[in-house]
PDB file of N, CA and C in Angstrom:
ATOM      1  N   UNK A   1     105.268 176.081 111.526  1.00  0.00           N
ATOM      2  CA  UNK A   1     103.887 176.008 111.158  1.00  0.00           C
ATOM      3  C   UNK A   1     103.140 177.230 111.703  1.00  0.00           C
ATOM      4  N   UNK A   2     103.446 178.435 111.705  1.00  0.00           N
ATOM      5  CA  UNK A   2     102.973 179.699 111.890  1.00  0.00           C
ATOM      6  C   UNK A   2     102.690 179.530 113.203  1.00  0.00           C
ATOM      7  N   UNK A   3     102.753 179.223 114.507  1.00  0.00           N
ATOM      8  CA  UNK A   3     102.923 178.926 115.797  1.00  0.00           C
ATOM      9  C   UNK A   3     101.862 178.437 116.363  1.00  0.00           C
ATOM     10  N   UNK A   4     101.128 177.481 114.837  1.00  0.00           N
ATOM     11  CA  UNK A   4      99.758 177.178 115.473  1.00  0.00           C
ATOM     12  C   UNK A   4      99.866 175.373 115.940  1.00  0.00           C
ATOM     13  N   UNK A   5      98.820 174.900 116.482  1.00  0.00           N
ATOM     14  CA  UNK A   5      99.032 173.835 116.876  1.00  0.00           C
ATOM     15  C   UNK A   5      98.176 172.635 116.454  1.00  0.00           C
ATOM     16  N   UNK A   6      98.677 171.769 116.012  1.00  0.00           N
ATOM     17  CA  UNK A   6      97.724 170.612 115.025  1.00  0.00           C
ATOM     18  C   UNK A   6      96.637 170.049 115.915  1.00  0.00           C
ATOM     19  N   UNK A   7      95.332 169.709 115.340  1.00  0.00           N
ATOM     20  CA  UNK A   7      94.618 168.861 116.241  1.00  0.00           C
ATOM     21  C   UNK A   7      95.074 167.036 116.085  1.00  0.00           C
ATOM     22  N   UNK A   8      95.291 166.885 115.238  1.00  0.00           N
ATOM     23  CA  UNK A   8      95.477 165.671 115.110  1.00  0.00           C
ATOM     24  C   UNK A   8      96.956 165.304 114.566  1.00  0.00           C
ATOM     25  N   UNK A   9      97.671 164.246 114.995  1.00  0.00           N
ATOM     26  CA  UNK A   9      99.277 164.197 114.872  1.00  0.00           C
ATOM     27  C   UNK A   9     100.182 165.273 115.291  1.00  0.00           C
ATOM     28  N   UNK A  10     100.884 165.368 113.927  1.00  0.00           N
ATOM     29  CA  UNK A  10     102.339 165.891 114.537  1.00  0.00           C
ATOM     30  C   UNK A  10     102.068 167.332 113.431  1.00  0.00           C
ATOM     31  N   UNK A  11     102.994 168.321 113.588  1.00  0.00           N
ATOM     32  CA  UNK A  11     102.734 169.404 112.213  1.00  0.00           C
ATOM     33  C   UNK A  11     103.807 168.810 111.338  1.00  0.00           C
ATOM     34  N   UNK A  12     103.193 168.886 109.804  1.00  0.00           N
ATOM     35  CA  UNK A  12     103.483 168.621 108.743  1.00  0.00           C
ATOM     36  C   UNK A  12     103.523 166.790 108.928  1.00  0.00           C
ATOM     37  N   UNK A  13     102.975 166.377 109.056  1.00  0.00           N
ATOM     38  CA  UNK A  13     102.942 164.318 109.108  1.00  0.00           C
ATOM     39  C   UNK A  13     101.780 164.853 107.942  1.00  0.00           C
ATOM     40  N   UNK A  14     100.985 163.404 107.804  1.00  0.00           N
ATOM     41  CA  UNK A  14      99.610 162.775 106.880  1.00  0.00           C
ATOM     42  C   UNK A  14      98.725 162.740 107.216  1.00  0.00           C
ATOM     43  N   UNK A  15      98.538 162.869 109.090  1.00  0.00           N
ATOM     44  CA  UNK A  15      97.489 162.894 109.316  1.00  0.00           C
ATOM     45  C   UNK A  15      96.400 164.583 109.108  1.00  0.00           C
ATOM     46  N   UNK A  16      95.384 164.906 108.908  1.00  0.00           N
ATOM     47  CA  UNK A  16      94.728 166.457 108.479  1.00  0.00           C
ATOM     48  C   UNK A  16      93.453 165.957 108.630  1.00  0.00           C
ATOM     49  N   UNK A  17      93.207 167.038 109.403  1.00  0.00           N
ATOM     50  CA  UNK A  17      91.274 166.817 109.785  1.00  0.00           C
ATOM     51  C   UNK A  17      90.348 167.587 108.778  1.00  0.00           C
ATOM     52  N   UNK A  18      90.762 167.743 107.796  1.00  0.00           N
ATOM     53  CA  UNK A  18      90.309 169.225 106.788  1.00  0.00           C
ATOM     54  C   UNK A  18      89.124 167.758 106.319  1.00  0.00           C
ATOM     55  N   UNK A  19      88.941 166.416 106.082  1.00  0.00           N
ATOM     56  CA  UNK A  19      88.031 166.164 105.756  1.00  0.00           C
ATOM     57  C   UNK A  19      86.772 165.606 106.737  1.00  0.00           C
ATOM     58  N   UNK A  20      87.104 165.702 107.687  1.00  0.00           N
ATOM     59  CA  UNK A  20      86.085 165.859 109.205  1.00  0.00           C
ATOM     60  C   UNK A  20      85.418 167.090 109.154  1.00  0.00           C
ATOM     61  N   UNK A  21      86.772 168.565 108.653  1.00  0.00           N
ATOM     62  CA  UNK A  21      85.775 169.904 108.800  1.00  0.00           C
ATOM     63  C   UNK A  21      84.661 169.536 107.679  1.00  0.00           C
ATOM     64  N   UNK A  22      85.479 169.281 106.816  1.00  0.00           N
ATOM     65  CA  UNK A  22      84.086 169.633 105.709  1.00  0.00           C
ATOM     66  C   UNK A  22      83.499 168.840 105.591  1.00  0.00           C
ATOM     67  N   UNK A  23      82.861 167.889 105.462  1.00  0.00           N
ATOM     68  CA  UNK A  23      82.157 167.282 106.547  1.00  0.00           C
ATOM     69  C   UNK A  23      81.250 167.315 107.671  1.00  0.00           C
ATOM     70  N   UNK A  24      81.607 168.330 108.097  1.00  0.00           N
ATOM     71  CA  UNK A  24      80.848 169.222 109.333  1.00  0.00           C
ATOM     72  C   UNK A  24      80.429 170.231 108.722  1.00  0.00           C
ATOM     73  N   UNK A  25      80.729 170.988 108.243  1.00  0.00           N
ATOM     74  CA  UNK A  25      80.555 172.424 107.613  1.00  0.00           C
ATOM     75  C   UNK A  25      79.266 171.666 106.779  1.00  0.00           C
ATOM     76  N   UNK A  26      79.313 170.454 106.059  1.00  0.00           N
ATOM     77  CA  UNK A  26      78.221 170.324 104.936  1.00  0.00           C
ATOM     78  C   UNK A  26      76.961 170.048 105.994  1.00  0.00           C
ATOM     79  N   UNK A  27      77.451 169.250 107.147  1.00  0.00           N
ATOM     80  CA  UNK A  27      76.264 168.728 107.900  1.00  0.00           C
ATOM     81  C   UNK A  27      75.653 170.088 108.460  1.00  0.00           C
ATOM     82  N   UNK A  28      76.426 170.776 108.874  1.00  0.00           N
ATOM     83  CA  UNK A  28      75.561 171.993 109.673  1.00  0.00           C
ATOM     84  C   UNK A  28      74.918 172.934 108.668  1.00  0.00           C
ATOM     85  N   UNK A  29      75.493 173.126 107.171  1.00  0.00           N
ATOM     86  CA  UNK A  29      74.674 173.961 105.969  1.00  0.00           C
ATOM     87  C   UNK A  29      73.786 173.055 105.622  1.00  0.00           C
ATOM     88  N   UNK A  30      73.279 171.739 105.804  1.00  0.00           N
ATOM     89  CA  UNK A  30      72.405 170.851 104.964  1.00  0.00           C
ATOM     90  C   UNK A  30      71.484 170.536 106.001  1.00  0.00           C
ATOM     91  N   UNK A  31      71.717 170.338 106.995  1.00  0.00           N
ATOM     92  CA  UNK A  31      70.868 169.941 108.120  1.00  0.00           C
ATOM     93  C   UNK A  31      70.292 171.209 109.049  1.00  0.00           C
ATOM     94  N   UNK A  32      71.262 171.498 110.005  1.00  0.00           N
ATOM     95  CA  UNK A  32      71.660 172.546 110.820  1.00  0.00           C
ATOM     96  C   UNK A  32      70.908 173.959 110.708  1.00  0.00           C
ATOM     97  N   UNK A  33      71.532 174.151 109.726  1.00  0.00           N
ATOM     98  CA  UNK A  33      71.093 175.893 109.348  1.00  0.00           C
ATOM     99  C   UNK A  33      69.956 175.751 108.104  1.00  0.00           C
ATOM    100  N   UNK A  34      69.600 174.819 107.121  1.00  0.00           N
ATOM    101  CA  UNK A  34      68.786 174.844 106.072  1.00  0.00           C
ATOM    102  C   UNK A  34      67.089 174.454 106.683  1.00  0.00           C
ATOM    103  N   UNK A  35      67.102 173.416 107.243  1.00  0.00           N
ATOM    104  CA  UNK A  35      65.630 173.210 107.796  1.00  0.00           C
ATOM    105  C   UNK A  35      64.908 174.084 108.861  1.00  0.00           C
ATOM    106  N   UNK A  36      66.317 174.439 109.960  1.00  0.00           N
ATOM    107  CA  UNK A  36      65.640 175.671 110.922  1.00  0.00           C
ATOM    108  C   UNK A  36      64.782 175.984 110.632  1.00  0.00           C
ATOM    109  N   UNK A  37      64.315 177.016 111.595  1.00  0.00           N
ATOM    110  CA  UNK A  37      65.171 177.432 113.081  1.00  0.00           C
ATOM    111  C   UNK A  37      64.772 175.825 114.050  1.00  0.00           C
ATOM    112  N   UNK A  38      65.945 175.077 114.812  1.00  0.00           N
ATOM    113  CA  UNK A  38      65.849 174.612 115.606  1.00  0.00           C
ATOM    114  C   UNK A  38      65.309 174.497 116.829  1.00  0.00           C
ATOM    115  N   UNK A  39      64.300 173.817 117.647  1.00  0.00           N
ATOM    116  CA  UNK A  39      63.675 174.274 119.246  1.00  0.00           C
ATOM    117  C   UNK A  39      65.342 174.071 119.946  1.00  0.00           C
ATOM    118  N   UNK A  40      65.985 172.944 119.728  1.00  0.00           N
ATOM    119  CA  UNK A  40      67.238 172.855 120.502  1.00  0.00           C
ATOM    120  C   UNK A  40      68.146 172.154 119.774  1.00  0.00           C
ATOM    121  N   UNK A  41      69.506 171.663 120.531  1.00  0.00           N
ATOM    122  CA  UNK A  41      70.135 170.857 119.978  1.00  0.00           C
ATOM    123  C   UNK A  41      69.270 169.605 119.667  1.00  0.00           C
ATOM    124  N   UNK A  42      68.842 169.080 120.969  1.00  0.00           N
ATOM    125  CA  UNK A  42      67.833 167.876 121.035  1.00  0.00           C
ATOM    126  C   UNK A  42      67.322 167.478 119.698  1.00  0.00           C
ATOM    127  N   UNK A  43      66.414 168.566 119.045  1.00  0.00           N
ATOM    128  CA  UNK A  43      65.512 168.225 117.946  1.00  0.00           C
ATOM    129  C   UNK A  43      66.397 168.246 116.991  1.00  0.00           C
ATOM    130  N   UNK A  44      67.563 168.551 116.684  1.00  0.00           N
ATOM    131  CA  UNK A  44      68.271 168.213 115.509  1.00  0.00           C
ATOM    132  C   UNK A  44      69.205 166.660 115.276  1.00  0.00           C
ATOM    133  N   UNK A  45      68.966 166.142 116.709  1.00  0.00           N
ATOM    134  CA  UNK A  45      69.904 164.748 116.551  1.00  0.00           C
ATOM    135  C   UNK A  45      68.904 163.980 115.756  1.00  0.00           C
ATOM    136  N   UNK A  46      67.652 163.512 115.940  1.00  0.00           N
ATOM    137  CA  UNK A  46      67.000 162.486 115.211  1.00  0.00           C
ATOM    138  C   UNK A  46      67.521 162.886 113.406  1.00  0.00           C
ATOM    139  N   UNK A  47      68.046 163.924 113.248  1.00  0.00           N
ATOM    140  CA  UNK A  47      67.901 164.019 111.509  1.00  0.00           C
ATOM    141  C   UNK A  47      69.293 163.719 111.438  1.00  0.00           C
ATOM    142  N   UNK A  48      70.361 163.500 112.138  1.00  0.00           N
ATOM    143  CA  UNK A  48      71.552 162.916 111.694  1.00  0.00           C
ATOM    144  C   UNK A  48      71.662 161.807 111.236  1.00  0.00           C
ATOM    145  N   UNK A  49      71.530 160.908 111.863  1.00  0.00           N
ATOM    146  CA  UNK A  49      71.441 159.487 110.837  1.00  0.00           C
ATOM    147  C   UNK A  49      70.677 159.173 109.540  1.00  0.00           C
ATOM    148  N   UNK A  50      69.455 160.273 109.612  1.00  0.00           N
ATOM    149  CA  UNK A  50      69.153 159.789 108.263  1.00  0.00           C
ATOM    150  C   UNK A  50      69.715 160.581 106.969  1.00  0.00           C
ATOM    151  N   UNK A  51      70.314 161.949 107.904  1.00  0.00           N
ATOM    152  CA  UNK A  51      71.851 162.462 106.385  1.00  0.00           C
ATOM    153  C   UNK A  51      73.078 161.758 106.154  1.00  0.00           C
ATOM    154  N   UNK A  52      73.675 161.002 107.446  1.00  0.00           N
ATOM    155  CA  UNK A  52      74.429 160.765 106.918  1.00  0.00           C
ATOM    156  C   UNK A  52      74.454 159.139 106.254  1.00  0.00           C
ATOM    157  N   UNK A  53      73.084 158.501 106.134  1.00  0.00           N
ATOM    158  CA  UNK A  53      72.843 157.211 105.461  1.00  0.00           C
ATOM    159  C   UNK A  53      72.820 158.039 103.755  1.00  0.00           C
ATOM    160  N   UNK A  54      71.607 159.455 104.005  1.00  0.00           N
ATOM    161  CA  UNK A  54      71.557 160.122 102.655  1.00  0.00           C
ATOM    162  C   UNK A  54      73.447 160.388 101.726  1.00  0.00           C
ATOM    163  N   UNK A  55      74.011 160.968 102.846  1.00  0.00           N
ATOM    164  CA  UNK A  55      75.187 161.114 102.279  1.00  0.00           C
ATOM    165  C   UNK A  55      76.213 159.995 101.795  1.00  0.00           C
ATOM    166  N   UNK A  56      75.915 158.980 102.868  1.00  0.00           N
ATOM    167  CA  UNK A  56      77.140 158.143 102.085  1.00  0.00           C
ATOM    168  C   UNK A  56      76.467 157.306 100.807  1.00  0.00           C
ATOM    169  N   UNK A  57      74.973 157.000 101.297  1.00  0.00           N
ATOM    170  CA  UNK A  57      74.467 155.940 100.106  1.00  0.00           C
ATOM    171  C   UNK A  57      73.609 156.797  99.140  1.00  0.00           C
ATOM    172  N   UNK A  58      73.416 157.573  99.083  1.00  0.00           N
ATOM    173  CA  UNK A  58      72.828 158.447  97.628  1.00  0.00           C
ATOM    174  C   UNK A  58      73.032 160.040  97.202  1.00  0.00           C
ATOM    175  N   UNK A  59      73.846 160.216  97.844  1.00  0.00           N
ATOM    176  CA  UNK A  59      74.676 161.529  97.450  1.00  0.00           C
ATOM    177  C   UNK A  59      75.155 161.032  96.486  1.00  0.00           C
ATOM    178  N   UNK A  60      75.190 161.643  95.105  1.00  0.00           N
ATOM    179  CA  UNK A  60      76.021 162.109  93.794  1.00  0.00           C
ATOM    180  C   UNK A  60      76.704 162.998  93.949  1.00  0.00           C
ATOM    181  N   UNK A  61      78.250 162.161  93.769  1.00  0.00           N
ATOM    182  CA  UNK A  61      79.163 163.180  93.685  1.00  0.00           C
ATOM    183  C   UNK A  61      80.067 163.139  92.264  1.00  0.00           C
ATOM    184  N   UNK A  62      80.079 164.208  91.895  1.00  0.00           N
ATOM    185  CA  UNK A  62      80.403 164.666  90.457  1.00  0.00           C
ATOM    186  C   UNK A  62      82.134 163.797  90.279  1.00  0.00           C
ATOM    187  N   UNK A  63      82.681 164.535  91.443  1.00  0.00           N
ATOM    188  CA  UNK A  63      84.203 163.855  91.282  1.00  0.00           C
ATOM    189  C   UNK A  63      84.849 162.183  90.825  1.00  0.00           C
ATOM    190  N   UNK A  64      83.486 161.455  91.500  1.00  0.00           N
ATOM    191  CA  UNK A  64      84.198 160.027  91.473  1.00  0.00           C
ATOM    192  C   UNK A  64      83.058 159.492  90.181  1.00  0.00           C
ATOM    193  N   UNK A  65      82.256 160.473  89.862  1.00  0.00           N
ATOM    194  CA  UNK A  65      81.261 159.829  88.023  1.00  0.00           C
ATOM    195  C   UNK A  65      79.930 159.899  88.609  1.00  0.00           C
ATOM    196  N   UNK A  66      79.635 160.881  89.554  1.00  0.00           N
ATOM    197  CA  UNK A  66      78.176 161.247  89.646  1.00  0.00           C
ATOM    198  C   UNK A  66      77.379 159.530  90.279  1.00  0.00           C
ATOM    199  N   UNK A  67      78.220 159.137  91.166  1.00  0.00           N
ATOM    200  CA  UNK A  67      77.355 157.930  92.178  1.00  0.00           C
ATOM    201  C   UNK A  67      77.982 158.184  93.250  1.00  0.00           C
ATOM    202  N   UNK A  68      77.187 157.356  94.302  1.00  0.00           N
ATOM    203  CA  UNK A  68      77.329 157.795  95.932  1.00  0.00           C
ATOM    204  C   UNK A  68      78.650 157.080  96.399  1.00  0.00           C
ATOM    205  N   UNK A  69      79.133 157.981  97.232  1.00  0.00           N
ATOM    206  CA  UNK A  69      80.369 157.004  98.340  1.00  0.00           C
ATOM    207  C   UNK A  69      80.500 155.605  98.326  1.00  0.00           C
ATOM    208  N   UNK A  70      79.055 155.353  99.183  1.00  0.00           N
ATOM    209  CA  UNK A  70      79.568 153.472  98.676  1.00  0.00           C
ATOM    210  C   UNK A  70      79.178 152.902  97.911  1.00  0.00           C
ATOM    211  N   UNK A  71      78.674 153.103  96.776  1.00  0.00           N
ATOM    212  CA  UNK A  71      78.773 152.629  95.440  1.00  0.00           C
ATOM    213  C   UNK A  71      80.473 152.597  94.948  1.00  0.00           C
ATOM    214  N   UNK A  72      81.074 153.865  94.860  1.00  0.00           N
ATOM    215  CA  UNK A  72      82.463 154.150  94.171  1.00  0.00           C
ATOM    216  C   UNK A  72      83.234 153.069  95.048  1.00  0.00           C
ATOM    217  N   UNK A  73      82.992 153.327  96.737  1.00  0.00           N
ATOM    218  CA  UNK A  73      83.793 152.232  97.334  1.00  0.00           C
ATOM    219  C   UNK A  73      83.787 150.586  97.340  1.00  0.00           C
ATOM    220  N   UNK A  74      82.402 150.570  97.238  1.00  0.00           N
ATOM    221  CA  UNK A  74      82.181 148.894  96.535  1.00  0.00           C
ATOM    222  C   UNK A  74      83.002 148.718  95.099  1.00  0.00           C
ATOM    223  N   UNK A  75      82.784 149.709  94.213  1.00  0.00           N
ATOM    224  CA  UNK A  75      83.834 149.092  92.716  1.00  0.00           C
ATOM    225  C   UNK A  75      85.042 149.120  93.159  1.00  0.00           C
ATOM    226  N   UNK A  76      85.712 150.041  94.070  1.00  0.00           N
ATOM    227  CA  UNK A  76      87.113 150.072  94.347  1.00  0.00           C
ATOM    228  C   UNK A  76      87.566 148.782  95.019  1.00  0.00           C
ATOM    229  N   UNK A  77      86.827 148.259  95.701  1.00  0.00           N
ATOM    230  CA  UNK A  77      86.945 146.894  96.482  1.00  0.00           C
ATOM    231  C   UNK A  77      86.797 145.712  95.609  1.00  0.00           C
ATOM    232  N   UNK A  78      86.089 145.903  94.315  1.00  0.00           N
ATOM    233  CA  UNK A  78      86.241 145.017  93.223  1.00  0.00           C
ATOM    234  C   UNK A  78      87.244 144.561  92.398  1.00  0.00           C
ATOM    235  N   UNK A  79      87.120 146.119  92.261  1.00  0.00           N
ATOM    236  CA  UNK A  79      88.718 146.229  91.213  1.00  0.00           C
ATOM    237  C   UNK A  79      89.665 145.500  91.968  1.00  0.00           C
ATOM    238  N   UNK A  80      89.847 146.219  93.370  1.00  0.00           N
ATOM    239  CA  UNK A  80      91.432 145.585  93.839  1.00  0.00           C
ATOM    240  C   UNK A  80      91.138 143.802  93.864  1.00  0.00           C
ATOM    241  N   UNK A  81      90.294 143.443  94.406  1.00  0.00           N
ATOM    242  CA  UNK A  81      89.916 142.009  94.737  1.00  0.00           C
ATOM    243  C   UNK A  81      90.449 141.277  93.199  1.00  0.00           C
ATOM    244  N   UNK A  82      90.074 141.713  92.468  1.00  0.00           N
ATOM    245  CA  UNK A  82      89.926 141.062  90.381  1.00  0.00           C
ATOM    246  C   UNK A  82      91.472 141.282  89.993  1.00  0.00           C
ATOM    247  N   UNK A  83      92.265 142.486  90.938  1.00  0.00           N
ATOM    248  CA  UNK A  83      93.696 142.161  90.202  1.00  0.00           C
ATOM    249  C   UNK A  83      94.604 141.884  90.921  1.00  0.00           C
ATOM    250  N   UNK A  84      93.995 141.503  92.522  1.00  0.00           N
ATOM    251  CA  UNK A  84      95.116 140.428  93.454  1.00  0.00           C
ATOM    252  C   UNK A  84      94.798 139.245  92.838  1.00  0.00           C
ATOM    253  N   UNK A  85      93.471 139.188  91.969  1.00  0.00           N
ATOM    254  CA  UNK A  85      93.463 137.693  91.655  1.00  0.00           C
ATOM    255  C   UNK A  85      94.085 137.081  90.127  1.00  0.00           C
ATOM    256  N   UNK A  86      93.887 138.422  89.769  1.00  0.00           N
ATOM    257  CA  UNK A  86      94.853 138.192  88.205  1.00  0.00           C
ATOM    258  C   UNK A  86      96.367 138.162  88.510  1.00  0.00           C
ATOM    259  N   UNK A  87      96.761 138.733  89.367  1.00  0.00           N
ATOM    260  CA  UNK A  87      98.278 138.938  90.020  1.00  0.00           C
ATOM    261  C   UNK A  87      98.578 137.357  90.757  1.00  0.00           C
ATOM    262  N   UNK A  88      97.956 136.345  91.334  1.00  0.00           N
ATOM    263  CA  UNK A  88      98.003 135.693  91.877  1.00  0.00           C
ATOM    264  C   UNK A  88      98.296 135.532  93.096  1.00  0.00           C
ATOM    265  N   UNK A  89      97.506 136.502  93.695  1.00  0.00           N
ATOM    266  CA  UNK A  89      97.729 136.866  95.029  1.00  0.00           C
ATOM    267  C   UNK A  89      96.292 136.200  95.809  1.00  0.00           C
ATOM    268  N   UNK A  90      95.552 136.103  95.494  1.00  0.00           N
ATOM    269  CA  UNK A  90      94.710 135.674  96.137  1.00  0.00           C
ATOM    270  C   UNK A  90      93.961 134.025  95.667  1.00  0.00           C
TER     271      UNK A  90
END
């Protein structure tokens, strides 16, 4: 693995933090660096919780049909629920 060293697991396993970076990268271009200039760290914590309520519950994202995180994750929890029950699993 080019002699570098994983943060999380083993090199080459399933585990990959690439969606924590970006993730971070969006919080610090959307929050961070866009409203600045900051007095300190201090004054930038009160605006975290209300991006990342913005991000998971009304961010449109193009990939999953232009609705937010937990919208897509509530139908996904539907779907599966409707065909353990057609399957007779539940």
């Amino acid at each position: 693995m080019a002699g570098t060293a994983s943060s999380v697991g083993y090199a080459d396993d399933a585990y990959d933090n690439a969606l924590a970076e970006t993730m971070i990268g969006l919080y610090k271009m959307e929050v961070v660096e866009q409203p600045g200039p900051w007095e300190s760290v201090t004054a930038v914590e009160p605006e975290t919780p209300s991006w990342v309520d913005w991000s998971n519950n009304r961010r449109l994202l193009e990939p999953i049909g232009n609705i937010p995180p937990a919208e897509f994750e509530t139908l996904c929890d539907r779907r599966q629920r409707v065909a353990a029950q057609v399957a007779g699993l539940k």
